[in-house]
C-alpha atoms as a PDB file:
ATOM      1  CA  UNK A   1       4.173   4.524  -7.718  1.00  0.00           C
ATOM      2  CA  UNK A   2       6.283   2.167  -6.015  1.00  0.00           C
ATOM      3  CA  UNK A   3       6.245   3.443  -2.586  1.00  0.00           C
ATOM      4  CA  UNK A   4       4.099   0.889  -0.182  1.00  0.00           C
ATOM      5  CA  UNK A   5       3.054  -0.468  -3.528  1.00  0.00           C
ATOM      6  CA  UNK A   6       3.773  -4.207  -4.819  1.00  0.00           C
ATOM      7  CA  UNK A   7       5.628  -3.900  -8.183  1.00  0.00           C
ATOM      8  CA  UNK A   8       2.818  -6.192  -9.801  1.00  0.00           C
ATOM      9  CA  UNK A   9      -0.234  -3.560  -8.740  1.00  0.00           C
ATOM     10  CA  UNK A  10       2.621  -0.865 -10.619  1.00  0.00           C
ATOM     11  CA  UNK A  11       3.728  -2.247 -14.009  1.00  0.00           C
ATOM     12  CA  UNK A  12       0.431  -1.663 -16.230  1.00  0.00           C
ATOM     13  CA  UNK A  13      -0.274   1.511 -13.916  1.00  0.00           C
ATOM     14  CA  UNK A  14       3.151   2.748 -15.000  1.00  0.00           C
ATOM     15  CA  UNK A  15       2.648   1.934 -18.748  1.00  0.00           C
ATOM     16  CA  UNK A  16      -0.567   3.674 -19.084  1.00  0.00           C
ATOM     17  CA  UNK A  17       0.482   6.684 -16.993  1.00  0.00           C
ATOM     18  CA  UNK A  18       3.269   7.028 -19.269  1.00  0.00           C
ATOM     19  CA  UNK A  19       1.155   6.256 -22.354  1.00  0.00           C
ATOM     20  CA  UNK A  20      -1.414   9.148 -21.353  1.00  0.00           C
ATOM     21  CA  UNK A  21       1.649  11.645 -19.979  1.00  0.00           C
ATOM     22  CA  UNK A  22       4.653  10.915 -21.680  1.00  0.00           C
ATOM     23  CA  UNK A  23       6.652  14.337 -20.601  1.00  0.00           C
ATOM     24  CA  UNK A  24       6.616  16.967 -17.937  1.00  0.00           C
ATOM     25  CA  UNK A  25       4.190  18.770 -20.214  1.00  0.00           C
ATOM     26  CA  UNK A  26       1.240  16.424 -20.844  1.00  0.00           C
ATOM     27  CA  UNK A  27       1.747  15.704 -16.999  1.00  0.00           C
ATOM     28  CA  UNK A  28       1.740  19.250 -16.200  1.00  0.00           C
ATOM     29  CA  UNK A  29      -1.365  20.570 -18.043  1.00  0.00           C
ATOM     30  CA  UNK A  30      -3.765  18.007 -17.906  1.00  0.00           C
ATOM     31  CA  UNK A  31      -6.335  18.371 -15.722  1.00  0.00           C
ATOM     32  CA  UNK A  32      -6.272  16.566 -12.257  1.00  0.00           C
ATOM     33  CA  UNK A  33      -9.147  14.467 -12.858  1.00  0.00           C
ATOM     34  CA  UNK A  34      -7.353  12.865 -16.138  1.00  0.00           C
ATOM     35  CA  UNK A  35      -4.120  12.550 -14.041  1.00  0.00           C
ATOM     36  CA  UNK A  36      -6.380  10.695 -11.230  1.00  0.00           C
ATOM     37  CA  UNK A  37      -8.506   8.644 -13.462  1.00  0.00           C
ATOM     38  CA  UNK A  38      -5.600   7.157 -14.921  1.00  0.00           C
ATOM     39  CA  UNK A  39      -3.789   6.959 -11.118  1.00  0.00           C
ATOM     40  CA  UNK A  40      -7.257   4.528  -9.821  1.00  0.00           C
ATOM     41  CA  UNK A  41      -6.682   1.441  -8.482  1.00  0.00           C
ATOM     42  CA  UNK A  42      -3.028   2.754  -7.045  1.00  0.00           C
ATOM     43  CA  UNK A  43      -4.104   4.297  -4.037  1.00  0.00           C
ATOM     44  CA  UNK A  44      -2.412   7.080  -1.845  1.00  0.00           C
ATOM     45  CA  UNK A  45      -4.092   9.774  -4.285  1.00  0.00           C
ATOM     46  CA  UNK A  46      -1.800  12.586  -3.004  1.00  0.00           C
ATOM     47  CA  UNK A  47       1.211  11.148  -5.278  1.00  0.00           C
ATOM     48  CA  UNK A  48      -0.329  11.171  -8.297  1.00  0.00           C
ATOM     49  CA  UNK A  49      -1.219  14.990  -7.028  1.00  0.00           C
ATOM     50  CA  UNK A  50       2.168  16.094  -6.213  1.00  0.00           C
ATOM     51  CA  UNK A  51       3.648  14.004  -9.327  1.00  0.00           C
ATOM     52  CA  UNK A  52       1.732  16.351 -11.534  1.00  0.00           C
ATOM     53  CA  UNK A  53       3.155  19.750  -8.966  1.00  0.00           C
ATOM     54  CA  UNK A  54       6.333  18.237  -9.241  1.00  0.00           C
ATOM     55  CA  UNK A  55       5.785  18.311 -13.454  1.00  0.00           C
ATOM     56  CA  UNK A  56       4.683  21.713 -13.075  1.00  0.00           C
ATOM     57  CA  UNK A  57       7.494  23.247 -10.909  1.00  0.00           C
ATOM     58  CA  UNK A  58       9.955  21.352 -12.996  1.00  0.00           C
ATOM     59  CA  UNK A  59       8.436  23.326 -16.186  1.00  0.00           C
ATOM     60  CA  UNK A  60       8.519  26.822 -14.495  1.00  0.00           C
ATOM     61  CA  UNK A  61      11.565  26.629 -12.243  1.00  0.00           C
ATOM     62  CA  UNK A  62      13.772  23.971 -14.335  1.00  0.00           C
ATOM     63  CA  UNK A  63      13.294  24.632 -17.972  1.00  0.00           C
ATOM     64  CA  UNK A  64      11.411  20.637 -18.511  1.00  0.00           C
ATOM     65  CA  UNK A  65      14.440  19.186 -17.044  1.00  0.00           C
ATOM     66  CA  UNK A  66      14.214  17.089 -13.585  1.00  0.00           C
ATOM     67  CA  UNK A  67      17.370  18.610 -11.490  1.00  0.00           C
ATOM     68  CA  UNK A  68      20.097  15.738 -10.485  1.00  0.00           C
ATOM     69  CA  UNK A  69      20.880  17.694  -7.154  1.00  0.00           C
ATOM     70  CA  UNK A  70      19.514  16.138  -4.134  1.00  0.00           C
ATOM     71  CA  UNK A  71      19.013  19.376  -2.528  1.00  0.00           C
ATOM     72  CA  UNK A  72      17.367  20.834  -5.738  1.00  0.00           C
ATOM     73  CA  UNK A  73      15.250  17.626  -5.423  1.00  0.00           C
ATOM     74  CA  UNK A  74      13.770  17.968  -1.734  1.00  0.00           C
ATOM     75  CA  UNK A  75      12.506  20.937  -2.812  1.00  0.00           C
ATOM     76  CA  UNK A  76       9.796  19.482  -5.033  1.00  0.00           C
ATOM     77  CA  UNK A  77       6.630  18.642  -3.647  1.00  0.00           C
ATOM     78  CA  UNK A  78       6.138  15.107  -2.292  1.00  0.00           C
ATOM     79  CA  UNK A  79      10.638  14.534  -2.250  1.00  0.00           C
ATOM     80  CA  UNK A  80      11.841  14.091   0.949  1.00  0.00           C
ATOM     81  CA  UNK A  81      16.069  13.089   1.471  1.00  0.00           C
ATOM     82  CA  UNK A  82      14.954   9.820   0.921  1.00  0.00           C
ATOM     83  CA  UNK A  83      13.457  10.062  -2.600  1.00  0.00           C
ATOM     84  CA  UNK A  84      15.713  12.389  -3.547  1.00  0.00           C
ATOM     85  CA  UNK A  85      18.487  10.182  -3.304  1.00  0.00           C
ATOM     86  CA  UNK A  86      16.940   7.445  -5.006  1.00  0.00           C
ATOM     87  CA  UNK A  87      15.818   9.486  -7.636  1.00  0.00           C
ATOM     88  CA  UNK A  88      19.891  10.626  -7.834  1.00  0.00           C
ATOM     89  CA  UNK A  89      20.781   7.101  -7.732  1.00  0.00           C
ATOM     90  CA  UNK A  90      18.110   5.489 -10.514  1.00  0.00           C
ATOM     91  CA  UNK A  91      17.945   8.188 -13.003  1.00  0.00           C
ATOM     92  CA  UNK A  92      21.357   9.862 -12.552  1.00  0.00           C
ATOM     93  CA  UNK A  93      23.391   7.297 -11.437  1.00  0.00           C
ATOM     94  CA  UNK A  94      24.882   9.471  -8.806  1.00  0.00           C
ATOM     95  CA  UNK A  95      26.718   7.326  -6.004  1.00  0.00           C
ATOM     96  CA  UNK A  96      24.493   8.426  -3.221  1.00  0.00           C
ATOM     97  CA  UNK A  97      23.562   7.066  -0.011  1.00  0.00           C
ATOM     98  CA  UNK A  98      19.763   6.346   1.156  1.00  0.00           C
ATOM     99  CA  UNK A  99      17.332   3.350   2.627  1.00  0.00           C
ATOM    100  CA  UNK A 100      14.315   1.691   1.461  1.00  0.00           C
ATOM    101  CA  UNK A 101      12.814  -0.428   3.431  1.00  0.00           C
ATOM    102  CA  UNK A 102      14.018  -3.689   0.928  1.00  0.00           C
ATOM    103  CA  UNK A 103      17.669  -2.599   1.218  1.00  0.00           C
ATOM    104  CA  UNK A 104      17.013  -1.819   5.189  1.00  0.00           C
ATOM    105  CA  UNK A 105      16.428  -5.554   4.738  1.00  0.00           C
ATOM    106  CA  UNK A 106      19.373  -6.631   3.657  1.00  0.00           C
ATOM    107  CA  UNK A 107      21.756  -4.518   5.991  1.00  0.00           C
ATOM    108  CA  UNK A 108      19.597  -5.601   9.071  1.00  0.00           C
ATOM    109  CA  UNK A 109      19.628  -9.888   8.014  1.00  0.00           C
ATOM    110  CA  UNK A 110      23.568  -9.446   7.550  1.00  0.00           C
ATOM    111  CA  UNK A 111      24.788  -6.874  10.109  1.00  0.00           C
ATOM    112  CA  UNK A 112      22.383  -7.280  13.227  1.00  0.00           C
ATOM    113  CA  UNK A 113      20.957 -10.834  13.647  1.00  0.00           C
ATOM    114  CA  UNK A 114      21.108 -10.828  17.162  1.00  0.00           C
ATOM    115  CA  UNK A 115      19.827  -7.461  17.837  1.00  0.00           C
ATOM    116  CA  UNK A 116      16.472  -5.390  17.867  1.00  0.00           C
ATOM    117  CA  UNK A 117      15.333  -2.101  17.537  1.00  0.00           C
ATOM    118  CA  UNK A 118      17.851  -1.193  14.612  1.00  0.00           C
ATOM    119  CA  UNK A 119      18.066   2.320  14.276  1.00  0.00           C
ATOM    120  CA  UNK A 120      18.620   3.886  10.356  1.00  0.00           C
ATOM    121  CA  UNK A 121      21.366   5.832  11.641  1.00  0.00           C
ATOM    122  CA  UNK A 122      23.100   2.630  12.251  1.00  0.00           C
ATOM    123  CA  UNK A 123      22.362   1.500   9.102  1.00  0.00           C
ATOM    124  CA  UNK A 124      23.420   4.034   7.071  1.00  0.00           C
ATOM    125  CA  UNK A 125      27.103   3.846   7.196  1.00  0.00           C
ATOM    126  CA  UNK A 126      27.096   0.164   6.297  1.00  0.00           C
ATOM    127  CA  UNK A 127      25.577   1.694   3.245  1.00  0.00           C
ATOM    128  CA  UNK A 128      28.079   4.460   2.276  1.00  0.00           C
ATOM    129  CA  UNK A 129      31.282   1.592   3.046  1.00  0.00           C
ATOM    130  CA  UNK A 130      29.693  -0.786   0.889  1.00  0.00           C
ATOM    131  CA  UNK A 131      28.503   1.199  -1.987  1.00  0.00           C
ATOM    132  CA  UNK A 132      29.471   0.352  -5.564  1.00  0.00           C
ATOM    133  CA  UNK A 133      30.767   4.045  -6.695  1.00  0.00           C
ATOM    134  CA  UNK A 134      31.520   2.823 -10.441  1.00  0.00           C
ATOM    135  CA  UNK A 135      27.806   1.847 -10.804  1.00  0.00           C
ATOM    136  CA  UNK A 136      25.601   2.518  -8.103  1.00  0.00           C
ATOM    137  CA  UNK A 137      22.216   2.312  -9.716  1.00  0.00           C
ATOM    138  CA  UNK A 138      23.392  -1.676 -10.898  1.00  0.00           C
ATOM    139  CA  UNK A 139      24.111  -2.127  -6.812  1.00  0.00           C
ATOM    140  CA  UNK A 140      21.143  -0.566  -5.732  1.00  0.00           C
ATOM    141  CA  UNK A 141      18.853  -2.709  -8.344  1.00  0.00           C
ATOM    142  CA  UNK A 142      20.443  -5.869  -6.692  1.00  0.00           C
ATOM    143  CA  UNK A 143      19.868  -4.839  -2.669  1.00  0.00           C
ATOM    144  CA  UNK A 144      16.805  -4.011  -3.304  1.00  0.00           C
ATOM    145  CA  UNK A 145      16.082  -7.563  -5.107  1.00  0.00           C
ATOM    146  CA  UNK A 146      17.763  -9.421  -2.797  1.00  0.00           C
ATOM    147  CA  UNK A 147      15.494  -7.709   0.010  1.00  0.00           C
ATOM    148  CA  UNK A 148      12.539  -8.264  -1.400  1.00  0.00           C
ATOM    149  CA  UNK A 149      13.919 -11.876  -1.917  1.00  0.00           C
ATOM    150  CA  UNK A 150      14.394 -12.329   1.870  1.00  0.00           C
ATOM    151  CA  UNK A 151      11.361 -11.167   2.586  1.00  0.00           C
ATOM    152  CA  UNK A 152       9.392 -14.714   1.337  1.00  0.00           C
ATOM    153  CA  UNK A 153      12.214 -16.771   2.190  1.00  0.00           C
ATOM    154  CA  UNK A 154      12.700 -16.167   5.851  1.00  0.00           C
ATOM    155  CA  UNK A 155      11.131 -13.638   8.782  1.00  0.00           C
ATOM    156  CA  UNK A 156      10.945 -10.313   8.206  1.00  0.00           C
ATOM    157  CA  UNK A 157      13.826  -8.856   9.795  1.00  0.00           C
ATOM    158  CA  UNK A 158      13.038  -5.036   9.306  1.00  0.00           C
ATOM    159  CA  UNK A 159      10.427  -5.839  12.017  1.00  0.00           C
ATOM    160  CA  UNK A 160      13.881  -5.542  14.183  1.00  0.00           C
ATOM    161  CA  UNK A 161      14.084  -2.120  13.250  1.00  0.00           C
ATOM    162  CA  UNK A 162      13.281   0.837  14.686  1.00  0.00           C
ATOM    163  CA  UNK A 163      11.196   2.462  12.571  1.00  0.00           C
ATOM    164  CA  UNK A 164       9.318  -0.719  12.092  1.00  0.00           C
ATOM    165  CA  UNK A 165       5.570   0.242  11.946  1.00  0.00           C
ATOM    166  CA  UNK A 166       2.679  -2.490  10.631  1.00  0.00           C
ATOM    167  CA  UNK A 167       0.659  -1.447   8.256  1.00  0.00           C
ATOM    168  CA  UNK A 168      -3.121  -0.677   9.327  1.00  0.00           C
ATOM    169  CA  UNK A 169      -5.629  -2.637   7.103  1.00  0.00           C
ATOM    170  CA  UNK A 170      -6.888  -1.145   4.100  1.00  0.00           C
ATOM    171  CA  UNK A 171     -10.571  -2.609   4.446  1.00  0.00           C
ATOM    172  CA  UNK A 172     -12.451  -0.821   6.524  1.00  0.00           C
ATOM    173  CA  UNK A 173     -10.377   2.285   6.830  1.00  0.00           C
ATOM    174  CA  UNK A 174     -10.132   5.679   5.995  1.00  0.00           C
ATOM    175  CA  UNK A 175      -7.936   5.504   3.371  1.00  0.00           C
ATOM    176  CA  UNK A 176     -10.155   2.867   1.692  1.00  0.00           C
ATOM    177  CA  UNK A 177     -13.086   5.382   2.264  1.00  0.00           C
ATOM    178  CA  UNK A 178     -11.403   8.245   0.584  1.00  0.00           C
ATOM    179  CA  UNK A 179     -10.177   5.983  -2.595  1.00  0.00           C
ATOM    180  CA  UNK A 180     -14.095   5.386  -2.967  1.00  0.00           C
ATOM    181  CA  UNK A 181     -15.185   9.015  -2.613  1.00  0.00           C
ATOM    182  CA  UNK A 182     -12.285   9.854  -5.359  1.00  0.00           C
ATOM    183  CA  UNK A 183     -13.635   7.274  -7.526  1.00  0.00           C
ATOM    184  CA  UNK A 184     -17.094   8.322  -7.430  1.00  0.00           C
ATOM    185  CA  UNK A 185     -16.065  12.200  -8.300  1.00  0.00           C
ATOM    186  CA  UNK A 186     -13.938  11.481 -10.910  1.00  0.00           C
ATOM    187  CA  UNK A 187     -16.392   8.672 -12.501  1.00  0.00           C
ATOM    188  CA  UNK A 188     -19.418  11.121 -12.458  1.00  0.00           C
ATOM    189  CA  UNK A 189     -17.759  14.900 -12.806  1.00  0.00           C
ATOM    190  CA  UNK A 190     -19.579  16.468  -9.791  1.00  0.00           C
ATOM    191  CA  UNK A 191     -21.576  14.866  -7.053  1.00  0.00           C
ATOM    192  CA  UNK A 192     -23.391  15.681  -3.566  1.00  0.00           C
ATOM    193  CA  UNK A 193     -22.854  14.731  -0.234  1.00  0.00           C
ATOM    194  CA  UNK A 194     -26.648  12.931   0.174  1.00  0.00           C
ATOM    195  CA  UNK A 195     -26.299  11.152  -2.946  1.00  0.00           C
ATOM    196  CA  UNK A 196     -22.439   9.834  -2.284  1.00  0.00           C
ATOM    197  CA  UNK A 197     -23.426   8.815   1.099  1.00  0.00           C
ATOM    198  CA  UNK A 198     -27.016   7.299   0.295  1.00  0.00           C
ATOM    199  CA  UNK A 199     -24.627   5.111  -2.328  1.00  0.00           C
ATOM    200  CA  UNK A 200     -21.420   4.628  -0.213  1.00  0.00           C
ATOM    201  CA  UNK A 201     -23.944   3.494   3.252  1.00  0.00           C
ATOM    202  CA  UNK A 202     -21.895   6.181   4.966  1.00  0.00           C
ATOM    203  CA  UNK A 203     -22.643   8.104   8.340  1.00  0.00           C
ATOM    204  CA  UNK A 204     -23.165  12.147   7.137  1.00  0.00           C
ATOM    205  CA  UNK A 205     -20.489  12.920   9.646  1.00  0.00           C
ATOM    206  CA  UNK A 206     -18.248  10.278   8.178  1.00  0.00           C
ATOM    207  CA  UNK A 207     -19.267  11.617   4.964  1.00  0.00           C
ATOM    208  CA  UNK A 208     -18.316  15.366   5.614  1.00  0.00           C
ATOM    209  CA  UNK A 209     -15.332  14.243   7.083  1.00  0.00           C
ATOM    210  CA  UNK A 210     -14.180  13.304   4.434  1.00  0.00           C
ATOM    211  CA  UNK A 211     -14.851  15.668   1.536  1.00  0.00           C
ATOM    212  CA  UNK A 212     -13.543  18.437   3.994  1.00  0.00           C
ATOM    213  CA  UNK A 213     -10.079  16.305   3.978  1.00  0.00           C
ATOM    214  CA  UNK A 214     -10.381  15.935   0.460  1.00  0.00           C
ATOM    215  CA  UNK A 215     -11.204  19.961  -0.161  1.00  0.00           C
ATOM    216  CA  UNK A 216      -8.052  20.580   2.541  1.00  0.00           C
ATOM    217  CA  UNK A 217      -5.779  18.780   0.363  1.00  0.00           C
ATOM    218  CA  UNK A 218      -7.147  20.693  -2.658  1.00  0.00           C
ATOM    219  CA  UNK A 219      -8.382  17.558  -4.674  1.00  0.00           C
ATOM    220  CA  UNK A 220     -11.810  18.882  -5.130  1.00  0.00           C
ATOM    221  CA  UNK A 221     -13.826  21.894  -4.866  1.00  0.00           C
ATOM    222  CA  UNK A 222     -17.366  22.833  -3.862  1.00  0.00           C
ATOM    223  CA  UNK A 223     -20.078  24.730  -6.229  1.00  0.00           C
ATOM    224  CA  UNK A 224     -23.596  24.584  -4.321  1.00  0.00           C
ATOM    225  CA  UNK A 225     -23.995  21.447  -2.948  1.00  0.00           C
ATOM    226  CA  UNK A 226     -22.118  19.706  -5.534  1.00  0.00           C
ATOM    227  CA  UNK A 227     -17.755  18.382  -5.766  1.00  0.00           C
ATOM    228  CA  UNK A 228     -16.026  18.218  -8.264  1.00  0.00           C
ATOM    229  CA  UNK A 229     -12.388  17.388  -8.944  1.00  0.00           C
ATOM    230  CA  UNK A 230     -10.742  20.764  -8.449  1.00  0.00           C
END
């Protein structure tokens, strides 16, 4: 929930998600449009679909239990290395080494004032020399503070590195577009291109563009001329 999320958009989210699925198995076989009803408002739809594949493979492959082994991890949908090792590091504890853009932060203000275009792979080893291995979760907590800390306190400096990229605006976009198809399907069960398009004041190309994106990334299916959430 947290990823390209502010943590005050996340904290009720994350209570009622984990009021409605409390376990791998309420997450697992409750229907998607429960899962995404409950996601709304979040945005970035496709977590909240591969949370609930990732509580289904963990039921089937992993007897209920979340494996601690990073490469056991990447292998769920929606983990890359990244996650992975924080996943390792918050729930596990494991003394692992990884970047998120607040701790990138931190390593960038300290270690390369005077330089641009920092690359991660330059980062990283500042990381592993540095890293508490008697309680690594209790070290990561604080970078990641102190990052976001810096952030209102002085100029960015991860737009010195490398991988720096500026966020597109949400108004106006696709992504907003597709958050107000989703919301539509899930509010009324099934619904038809005309209608959604007469009510959205969207093009029909822009329309159909859309709920084939949406049908691609198996959130919905078609019966007649009617979605619904698949």
């Amino acid at each position: 929930m947290l990823q390209q999320t502010q943590v005050e958009r996340v904290v009720e989210k994350y209570r009622l998600f984990l009021s409605a699925f409390p376990d791998f198995h309420s997450l697992a076989r409750a229907p998607l449009r429960s899962v995404l009803s409950v996601w709304q408002g979040l945005g970035y739809n496709r977590r909240a679909v591969a949370l609930q594949r990732i509580a289904q493979e963990v039921i089937m492959t992993f007897n209920g239990t979340l494996p601690f082994s990073e490469n056991m991890l990447v292998k769920l949908p929606g983990i890359g290395k990244a996650t992975a090792s924080a996943i390792a590091a918050f729930a596990y504890n494991k003394p692992v080494v990884f970047l998120e853009t607040n701790i990138r932060r931190v390593f960038i203000h300290f270690f390369f004032a005077g330089k641009n275009k920092v690359k991660d792979t330059e980062i990283l080893p500042l990381v592993a020399k540095t890293l508490d291995f008697s309680d690594p979760r209790q070290w990561f907590y604080a970078l990641m503070d102190y990052g976001s800390m810096l952030k209102g306190k002085i100029q960015n400096p991860n737009r010195k590195s490398a991988h720096y990229q500026k966020q597109a605006p949400f108004q106006g976009s696709n992504r907003q577009l597709r958050g107000m198809v989703l919301k539509e399907i899930v509010a009324e069960h099934r619904v038809t291109e005309s209608a959604l398009r007469k009510k959205l004041h969207v093009s029909p190309e822009k329309i159909r563009e859309i709920f084939l994106q949406l049908q691609k990334e198996g959130f919905i299916k078609k019966r007649g001329n009617g979605f619904f959430i698949a």
